[in-house]
N, C-alpha and C. Protein backbone atom coordinates (compact mmCIF):
# COMPACT_ATOMS: atom_id res chain seq x y z
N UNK A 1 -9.96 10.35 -11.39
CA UNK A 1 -9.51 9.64 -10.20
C UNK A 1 -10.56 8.60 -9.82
N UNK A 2 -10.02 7.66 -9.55
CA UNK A 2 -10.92 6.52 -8.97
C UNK A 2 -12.04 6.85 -7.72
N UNK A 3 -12.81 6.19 -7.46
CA UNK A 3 -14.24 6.16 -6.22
C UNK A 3 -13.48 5.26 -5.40
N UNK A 4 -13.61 5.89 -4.36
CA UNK A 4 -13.28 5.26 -3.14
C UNK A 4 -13.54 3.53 -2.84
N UNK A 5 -14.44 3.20 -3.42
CA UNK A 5 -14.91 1.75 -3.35
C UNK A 5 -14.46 0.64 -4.52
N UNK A 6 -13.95 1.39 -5.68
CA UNK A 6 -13.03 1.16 -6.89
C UNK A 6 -11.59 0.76 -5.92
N UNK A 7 -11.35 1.81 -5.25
CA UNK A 7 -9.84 1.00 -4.36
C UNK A 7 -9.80 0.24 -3.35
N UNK A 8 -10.68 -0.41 -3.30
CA UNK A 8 -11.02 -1.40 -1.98
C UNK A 8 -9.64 -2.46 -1.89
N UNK A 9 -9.58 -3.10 -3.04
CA UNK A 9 -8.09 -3.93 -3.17
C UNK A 9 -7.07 -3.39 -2.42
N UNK A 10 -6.77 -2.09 -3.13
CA UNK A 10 -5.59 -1.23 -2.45
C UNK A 10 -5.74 -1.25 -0.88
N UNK A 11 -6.79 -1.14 -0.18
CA UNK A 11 -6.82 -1.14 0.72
C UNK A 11 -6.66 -2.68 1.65
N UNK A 12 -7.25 -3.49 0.56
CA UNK A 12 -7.03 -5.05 1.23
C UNK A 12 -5.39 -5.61 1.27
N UNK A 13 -4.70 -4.91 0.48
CA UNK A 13 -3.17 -5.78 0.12
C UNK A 13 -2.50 -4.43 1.07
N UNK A 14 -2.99 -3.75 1.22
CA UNK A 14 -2.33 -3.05 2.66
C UNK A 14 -2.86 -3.33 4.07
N UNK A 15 -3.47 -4.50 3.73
CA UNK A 15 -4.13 -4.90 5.63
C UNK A 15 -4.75 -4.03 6.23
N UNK A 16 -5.48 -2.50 5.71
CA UNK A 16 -6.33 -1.56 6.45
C UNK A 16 -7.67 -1.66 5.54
N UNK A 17 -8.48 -1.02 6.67
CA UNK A 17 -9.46 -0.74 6.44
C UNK A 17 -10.38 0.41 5.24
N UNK A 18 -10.99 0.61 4.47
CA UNK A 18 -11.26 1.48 3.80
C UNK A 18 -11.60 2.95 4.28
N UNK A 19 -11.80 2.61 5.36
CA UNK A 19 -12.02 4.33 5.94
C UNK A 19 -10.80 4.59 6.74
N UNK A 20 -9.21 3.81 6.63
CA UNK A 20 -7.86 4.26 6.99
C UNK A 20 -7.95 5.92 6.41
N UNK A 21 -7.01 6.93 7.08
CA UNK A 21 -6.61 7.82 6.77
C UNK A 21 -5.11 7.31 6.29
N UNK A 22 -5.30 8.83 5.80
CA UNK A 22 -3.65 8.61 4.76
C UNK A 22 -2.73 8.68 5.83
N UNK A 23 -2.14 8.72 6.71
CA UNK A 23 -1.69 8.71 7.78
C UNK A 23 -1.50 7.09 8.39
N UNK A 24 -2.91 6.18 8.21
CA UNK A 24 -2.64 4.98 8.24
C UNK A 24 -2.46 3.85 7.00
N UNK A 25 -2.72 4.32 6.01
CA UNK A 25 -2.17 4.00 4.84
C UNK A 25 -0.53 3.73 4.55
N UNK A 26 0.14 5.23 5.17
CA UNK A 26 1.27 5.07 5.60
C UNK A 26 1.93 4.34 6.26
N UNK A 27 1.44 4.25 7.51
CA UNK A 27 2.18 3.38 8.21
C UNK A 27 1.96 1.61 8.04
N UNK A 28 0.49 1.96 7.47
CA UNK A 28 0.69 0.16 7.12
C UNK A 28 1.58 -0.23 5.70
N UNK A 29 1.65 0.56 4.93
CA UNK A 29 2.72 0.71 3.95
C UNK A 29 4.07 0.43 4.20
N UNK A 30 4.73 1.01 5.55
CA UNK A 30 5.91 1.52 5.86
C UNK A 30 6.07 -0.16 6.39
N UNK A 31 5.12 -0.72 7.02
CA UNK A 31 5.18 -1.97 8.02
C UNK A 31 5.41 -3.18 7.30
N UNK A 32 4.91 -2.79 6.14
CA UNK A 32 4.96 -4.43 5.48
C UNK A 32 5.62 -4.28 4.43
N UNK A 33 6.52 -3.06 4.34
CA UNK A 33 7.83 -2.72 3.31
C UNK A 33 8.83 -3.31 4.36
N UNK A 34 8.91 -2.76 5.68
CA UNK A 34 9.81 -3.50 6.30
C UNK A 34 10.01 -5.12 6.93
N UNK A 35 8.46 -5.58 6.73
CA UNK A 35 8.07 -6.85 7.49
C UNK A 35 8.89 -7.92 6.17
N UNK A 36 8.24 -7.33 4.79
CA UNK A 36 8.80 -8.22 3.63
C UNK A 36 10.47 -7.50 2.84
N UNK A 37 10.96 -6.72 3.89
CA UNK A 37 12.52 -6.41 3.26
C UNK A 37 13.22 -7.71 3.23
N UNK A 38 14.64 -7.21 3.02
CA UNK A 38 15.32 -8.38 2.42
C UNK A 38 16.32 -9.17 4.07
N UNK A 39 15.74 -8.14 4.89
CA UNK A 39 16.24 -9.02 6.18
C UNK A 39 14.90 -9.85 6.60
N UNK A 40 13.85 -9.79 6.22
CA UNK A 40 12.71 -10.67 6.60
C UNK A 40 13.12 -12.06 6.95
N UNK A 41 12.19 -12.62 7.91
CA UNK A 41 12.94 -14.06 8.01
C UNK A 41 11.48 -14.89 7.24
N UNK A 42 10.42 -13.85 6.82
CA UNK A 42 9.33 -14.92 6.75
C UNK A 42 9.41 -15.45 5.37
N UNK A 43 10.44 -15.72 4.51
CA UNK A 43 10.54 -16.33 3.16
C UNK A 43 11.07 -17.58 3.40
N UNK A 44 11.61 -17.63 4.42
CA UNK A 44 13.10 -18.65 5.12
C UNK A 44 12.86 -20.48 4.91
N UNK A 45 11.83 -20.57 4.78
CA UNK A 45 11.55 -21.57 4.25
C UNK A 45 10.89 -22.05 2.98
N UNK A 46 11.38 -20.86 1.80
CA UNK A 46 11.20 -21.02 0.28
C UNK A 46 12.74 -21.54 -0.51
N UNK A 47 12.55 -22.21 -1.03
CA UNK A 47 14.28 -21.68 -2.10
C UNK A 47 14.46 -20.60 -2.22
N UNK A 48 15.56 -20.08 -1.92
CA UNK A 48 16.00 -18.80 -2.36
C UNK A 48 15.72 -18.15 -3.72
N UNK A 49 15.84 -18.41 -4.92
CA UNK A 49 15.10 -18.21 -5.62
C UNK A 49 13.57 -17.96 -5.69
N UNK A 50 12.73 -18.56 -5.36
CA UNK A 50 11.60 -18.27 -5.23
C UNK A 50 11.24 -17.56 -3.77
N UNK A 51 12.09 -17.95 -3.05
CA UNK A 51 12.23 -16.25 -2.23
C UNK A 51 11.77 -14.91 -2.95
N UNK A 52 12.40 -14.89 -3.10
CA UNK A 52 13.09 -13.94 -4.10
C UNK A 52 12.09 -13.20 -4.95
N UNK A 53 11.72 -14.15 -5.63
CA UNK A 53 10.16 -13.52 -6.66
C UNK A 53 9.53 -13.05 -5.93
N UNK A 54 9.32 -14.16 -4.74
CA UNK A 54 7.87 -13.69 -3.98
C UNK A 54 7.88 -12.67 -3.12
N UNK A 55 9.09 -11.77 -2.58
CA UNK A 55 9.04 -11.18 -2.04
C UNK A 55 9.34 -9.77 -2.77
N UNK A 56 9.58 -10.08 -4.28
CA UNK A 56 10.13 -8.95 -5.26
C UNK A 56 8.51 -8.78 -5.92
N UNK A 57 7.30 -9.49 -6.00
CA UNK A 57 6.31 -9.54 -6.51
C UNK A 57 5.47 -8.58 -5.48
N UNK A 58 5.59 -9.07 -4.06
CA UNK A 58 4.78 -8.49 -2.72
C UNK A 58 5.02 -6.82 -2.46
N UNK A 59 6.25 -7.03 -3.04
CA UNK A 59 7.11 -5.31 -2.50
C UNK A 59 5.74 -4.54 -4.26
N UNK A 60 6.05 -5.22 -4.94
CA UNK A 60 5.47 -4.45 -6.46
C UNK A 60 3.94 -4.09 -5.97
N UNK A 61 3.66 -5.08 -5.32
CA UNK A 61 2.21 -4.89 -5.16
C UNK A 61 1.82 -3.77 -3.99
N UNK A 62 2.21 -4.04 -2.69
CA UNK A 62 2.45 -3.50 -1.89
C UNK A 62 2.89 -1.44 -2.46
N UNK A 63 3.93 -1.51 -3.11
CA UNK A 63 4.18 -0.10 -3.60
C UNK A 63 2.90 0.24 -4.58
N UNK A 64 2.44 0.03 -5.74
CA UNK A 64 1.23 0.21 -6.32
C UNK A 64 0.34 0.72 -5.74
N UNK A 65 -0.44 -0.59 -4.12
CA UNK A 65 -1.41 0.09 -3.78
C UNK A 65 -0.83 1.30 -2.85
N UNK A 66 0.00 1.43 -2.60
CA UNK A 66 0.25 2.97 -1.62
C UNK A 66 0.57 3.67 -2.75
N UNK A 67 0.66 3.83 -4.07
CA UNK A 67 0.91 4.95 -4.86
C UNK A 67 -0.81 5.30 -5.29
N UNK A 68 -1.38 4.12 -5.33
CA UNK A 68 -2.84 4.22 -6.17
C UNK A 68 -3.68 5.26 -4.80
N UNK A 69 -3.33 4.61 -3.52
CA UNK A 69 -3.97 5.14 -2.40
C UNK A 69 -3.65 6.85 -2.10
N UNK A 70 -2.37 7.10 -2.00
CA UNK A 70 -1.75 8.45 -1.91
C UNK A 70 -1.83 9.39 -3.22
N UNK A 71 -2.16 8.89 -4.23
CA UNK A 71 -2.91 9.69 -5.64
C UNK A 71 -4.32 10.26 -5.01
N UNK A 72 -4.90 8.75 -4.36
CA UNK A 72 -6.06 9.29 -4.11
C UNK A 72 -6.39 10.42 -3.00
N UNK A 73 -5.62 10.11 -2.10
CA UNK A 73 -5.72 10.91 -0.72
C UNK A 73 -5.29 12.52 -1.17
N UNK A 74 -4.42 12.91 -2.38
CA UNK A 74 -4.08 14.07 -2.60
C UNK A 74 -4.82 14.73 -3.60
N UNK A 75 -5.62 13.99 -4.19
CA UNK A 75 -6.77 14.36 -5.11
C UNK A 75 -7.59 14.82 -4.15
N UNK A 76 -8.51 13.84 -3.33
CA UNK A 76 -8.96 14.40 -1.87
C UNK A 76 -9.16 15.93 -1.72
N UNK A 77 -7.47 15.79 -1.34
CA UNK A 77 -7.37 16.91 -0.79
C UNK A 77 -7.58 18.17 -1.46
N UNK A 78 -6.68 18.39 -2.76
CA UNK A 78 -6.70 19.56 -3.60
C UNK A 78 -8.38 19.65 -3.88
N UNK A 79 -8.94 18.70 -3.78
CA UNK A 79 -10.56 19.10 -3.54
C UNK A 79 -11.29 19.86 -2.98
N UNK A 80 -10.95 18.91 -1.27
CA UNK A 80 -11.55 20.38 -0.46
C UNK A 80 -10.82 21.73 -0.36
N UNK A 81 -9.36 21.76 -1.02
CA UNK A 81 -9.31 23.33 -0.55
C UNK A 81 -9.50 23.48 -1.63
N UNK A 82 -9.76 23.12 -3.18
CA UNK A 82 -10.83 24.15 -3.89
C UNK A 82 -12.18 24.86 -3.47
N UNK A 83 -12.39 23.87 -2.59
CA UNK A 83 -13.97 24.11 -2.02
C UNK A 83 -14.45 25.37 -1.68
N UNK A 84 -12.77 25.65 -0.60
CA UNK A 84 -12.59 26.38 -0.08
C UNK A 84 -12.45 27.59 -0.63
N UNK A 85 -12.28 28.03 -1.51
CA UNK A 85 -12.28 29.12 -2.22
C UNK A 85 -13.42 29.68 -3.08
């Protein structure tokens, strides 16, 4: 699993901070899945077509870093409750 400072990106193309909890990972995830859905108005002045990419490119990226981030946060975890035992 990656070092926390290895996912810094992930954390930049989700607009939070590196010491976000997974909890805010989430919700900035959830925010800019819905900010760039397909009712968004902020493409509105691209061609539709290139709409289109760019907001089919943002969603790719956007999903990645919350999968790369939530790998990490559950690695994390199964950590400390090994600890724990």
């Amino acid at each position: 699993m990656s070092k926390k400072s290895e996912l810094h990106p992930h954390f930049v193309m989700l607009e939070i901070s590196d010491q976000a909890t997974f909890q805010e990972v989430k919700a900035s995830y959830l925010h800019l899945k819905n900010l760039y859905s397909s009712n968004s108005r902020i493409f509105t002045s691209f061609p539709q077509t290139a709409n289109q990419m760019q907001k089919s490119q943002f969603l790719e990226k956007i999903d990645l870093s919350y999968q790369v981030l939530k790998q990490y946060y559950e690695a994390e975890e199964k950590k400390k409750e090994q600890e724990k035992i």
